[in-house]
N, C-alpha and C. Protein backbone atom coordinates (compact mmCIF):
# COMPACT_ATOMS: atom_id res chain seq x y z
N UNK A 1 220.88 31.81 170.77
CA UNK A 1 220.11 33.04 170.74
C UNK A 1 220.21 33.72 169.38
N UNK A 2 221.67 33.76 168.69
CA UNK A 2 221.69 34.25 167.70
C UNK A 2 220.93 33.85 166.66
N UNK A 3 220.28 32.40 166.41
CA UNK A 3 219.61 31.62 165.44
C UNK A 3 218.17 32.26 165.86
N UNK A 4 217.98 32.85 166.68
CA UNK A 4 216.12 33.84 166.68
C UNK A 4 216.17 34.52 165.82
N UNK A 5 217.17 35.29 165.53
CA UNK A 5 216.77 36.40 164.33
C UNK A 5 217.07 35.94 163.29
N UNK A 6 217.23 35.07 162.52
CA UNK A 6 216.61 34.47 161.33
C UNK A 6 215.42 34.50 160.85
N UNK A 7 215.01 34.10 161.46
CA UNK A 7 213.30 33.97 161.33
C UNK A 7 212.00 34.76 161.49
N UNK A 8 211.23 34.81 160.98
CA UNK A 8 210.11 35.92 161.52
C UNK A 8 210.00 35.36 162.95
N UNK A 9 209.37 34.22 162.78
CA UNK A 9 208.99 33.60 164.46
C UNK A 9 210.19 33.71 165.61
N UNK A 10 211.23 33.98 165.25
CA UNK A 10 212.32 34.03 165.90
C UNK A 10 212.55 35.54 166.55
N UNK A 11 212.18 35.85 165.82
CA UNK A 11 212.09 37.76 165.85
C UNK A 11 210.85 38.28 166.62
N UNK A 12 209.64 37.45 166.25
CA UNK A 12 208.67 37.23 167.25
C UNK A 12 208.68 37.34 168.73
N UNK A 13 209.60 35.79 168.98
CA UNK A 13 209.64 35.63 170.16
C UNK A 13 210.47 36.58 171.08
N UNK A 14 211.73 36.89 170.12
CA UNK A 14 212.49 38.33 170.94
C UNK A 14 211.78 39.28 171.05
N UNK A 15 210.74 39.79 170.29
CA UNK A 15 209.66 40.75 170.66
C UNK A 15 208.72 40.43 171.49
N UNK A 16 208.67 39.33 172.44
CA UNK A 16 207.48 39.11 172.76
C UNK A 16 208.14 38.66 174.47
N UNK A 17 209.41 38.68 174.11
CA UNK A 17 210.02 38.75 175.77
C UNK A 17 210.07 39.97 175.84
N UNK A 18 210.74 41.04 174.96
CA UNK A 18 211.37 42.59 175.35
C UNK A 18 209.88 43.10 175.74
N UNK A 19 208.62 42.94 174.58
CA UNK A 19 207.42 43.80 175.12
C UNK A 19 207.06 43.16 176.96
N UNK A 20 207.32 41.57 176.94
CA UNK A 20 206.47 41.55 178.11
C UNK A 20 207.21 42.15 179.50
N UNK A 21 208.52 42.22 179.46
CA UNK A 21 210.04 42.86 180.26
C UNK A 21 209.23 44.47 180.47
N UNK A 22 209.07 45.12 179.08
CA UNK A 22 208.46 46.35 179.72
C UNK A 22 207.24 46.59 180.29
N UNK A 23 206.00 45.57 179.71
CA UNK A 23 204.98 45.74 180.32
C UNK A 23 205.41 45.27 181.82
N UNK A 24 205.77 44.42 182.52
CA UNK A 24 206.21 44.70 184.00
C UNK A 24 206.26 45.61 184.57
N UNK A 25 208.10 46.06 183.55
CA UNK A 25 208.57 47.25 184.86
C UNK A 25 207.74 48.52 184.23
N UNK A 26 207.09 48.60 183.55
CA UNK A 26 205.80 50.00 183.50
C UNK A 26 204.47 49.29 184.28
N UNK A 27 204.34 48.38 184.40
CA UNK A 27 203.21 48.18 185.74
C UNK A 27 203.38 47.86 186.82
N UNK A 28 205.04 47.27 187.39
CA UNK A 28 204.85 46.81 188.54
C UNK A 28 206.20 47.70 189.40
N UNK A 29 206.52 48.63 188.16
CA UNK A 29 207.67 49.58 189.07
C UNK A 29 207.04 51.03 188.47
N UNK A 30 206.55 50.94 187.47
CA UNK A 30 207.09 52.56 186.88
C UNK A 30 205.48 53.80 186.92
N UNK A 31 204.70 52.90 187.09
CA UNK A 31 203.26 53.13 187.49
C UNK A 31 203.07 53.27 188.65
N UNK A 32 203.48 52.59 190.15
CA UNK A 32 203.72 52.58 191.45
C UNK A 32 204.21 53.98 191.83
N UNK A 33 205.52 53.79 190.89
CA UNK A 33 206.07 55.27 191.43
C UNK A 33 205.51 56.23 191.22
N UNK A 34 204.89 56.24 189.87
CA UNK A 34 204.13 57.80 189.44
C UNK A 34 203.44 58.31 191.03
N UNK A 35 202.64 57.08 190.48
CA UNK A 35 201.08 57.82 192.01
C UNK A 35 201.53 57.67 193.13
N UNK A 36 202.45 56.70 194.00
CA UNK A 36 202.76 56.69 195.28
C UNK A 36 203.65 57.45 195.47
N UNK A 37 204.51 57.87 194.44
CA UNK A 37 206.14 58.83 195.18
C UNK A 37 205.84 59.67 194.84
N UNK A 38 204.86 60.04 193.91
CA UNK A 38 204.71 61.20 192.62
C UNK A 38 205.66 61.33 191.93
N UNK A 39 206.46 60.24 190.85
CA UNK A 39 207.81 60.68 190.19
C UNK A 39 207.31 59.74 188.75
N UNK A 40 207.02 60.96 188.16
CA UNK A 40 206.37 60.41 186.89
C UNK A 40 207.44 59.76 185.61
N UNK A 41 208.63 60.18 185.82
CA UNK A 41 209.79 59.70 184.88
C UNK A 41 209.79 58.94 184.37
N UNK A 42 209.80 57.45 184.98
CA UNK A 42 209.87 56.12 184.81
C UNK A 42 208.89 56.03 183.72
N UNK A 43 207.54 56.58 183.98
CA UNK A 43 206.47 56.70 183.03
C UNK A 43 206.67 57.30 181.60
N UNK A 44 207.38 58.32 182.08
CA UNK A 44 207.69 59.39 180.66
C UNK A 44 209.00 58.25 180.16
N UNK A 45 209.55 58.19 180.49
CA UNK A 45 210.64 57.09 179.59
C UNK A 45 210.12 55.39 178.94
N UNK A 46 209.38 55.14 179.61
CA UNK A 46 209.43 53.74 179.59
C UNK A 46 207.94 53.77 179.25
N UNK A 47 206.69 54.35 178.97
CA UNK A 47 205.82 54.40 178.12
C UNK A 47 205.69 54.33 176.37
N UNK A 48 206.74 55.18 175.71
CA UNK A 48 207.12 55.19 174.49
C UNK A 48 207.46 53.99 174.09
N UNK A 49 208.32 53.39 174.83
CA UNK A 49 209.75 52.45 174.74
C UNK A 49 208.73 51.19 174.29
N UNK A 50 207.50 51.16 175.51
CA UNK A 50 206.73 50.16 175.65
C UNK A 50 205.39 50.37 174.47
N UNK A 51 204.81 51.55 174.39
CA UNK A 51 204.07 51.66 172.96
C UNK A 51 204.52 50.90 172.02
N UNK A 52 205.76 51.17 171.69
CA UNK A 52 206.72 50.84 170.11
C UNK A 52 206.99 49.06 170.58
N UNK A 53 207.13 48.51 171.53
CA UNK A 53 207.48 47.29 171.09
C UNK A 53 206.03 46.70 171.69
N UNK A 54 204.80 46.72 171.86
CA UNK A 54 203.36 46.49 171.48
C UNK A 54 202.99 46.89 170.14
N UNK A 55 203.37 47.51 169.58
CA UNK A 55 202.90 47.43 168.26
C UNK A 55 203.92 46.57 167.44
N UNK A 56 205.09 46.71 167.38
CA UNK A 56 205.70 45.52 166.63
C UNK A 56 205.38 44.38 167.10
N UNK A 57 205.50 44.02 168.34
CA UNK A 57 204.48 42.75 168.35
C UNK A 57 203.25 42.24 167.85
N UNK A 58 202.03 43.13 168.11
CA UNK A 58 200.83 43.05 167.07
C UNK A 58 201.30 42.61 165.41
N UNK A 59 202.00 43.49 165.02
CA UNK A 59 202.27 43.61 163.88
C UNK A 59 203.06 41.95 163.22
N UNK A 60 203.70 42.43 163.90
CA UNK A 60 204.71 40.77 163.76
C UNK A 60 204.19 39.81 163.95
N UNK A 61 203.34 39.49 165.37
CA UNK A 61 202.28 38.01 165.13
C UNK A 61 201.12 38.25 164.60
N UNK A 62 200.47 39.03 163.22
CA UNK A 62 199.99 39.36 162.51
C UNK A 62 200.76 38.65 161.00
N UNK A 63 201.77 38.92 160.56
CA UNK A 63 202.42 38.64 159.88
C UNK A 63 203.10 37.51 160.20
N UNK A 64 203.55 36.58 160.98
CA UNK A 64 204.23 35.14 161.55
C UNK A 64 202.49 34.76 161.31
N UNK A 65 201.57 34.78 161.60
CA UNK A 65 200.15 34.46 162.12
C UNK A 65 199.90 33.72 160.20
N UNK A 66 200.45 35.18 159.07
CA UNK A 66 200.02 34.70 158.02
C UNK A 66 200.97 33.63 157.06
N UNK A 67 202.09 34.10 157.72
CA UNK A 67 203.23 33.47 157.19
C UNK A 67 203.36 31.97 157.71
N UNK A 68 202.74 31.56 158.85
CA UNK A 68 202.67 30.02 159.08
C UNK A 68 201.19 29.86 159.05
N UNK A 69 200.43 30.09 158.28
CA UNK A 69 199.04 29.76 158.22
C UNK A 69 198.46 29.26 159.60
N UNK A 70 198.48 30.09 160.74
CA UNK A 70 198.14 30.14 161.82
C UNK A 70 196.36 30.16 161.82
N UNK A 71 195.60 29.42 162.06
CA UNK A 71 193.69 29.78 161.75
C UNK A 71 194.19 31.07 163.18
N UNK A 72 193.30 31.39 162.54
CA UNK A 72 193.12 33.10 163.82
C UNK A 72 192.37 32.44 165.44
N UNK A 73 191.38 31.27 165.19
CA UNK A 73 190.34 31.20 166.34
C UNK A 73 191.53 29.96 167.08
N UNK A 74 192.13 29.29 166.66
CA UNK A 74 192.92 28.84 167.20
C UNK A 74 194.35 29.18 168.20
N UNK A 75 194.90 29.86 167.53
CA UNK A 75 196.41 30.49 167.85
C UNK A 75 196.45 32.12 167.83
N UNK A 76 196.70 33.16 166.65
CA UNK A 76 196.80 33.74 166.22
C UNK A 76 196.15 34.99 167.87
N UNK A 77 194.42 35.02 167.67
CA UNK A 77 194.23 35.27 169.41
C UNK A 77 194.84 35.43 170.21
N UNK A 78 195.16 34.17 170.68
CA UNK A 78 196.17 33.85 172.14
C UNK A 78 197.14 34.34 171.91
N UNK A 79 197.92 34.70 170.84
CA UNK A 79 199.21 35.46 170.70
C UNK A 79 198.57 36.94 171.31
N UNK A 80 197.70 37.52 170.12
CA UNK A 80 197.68 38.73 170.63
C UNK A 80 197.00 39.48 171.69
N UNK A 81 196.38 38.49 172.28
CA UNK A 81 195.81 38.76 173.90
C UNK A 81 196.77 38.65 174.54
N UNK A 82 197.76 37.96 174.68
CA UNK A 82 198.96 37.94 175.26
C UNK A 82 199.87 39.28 175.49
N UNK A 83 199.81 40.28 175.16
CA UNK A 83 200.62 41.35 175.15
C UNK A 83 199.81 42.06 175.94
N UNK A 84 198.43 41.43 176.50
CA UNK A 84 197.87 42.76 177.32
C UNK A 84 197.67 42.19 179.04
N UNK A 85 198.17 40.95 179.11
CA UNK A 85 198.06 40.41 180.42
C UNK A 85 199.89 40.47 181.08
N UNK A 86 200.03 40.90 182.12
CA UNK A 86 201.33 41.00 182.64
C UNK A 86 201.97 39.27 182.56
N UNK A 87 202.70 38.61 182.50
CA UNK A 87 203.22 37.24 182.20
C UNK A 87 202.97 36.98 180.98
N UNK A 88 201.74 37.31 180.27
CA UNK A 88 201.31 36.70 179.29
C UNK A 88 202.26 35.99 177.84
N UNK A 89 202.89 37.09 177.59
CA UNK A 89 204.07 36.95 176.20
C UNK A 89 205.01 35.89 176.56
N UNK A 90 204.88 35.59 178.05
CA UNK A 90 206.41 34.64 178.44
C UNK A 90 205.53 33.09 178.17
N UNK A 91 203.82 32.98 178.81
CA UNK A 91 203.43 31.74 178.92
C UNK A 91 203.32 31.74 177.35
N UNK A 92 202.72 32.62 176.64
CA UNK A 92 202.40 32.16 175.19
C UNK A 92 203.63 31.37 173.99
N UNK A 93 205.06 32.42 174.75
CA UNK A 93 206.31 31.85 174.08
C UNK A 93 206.49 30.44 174.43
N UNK A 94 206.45 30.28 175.79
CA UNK A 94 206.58 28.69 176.12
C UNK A 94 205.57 27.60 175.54
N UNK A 95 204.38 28.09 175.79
CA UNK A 95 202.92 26.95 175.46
C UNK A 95 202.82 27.05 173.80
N UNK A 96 203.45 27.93 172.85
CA UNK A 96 202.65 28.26 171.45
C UNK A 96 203.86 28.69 170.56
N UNK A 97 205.01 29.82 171.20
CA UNK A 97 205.44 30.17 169.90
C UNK A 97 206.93 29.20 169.41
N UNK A 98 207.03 28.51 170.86
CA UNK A 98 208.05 28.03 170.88
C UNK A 98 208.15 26.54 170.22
N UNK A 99 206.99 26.12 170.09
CA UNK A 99 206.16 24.53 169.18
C UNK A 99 205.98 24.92 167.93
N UNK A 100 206.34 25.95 167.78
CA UNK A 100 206.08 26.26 165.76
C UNK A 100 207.20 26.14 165.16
């Protein structure tokens, strides 16, 4: 695990488990609760948390994207559509970031 953060792509992929970990529990716990219990917390905490590691992700397979001469219509896409489908960041790490 320690040999991920070496690397941009390595740093990538730890960003691309932590973002997809929060996109979950902000859609499949922390969103539930707002409107069904009315307890908006989960939301107020774990919205920010989840903003900030969607944009370092963008950002980062933006930059890994240029740094391994990734063509955009090929790869580069599927990375960053990936951060907006719930599973998505885990299949893309397995099928794409993890073969580079």
């Amino acid at each position: 695990m320690i040999h991920l953060f070496k690397t941009k792509l390595g740093r990538l992929r730890i960003l691309a488990f932590l973002e997809g970990i929060s996109l979950l529990i902000l859609v499949f716990i922390a969103v539930p609760m707002k409107h069904w219990m009315g307890d908006p917390s989960w939301v107020r905490m774990l919205g920010p948390v989840h903003g900030a590691l969607f944009l370092l992700f963008l950002f980062n397979t933006l930059s890994v994207g240029v740094e391994q001469q990734w063509k955009f219509k090929e790869i580069t896409w599927k990375v960053l559509i990936a951060c907006f489908i719930p599973f998505g960041t885990f299949y893309i790490d397995r099928k794409i970031l993890s073969q580079q």
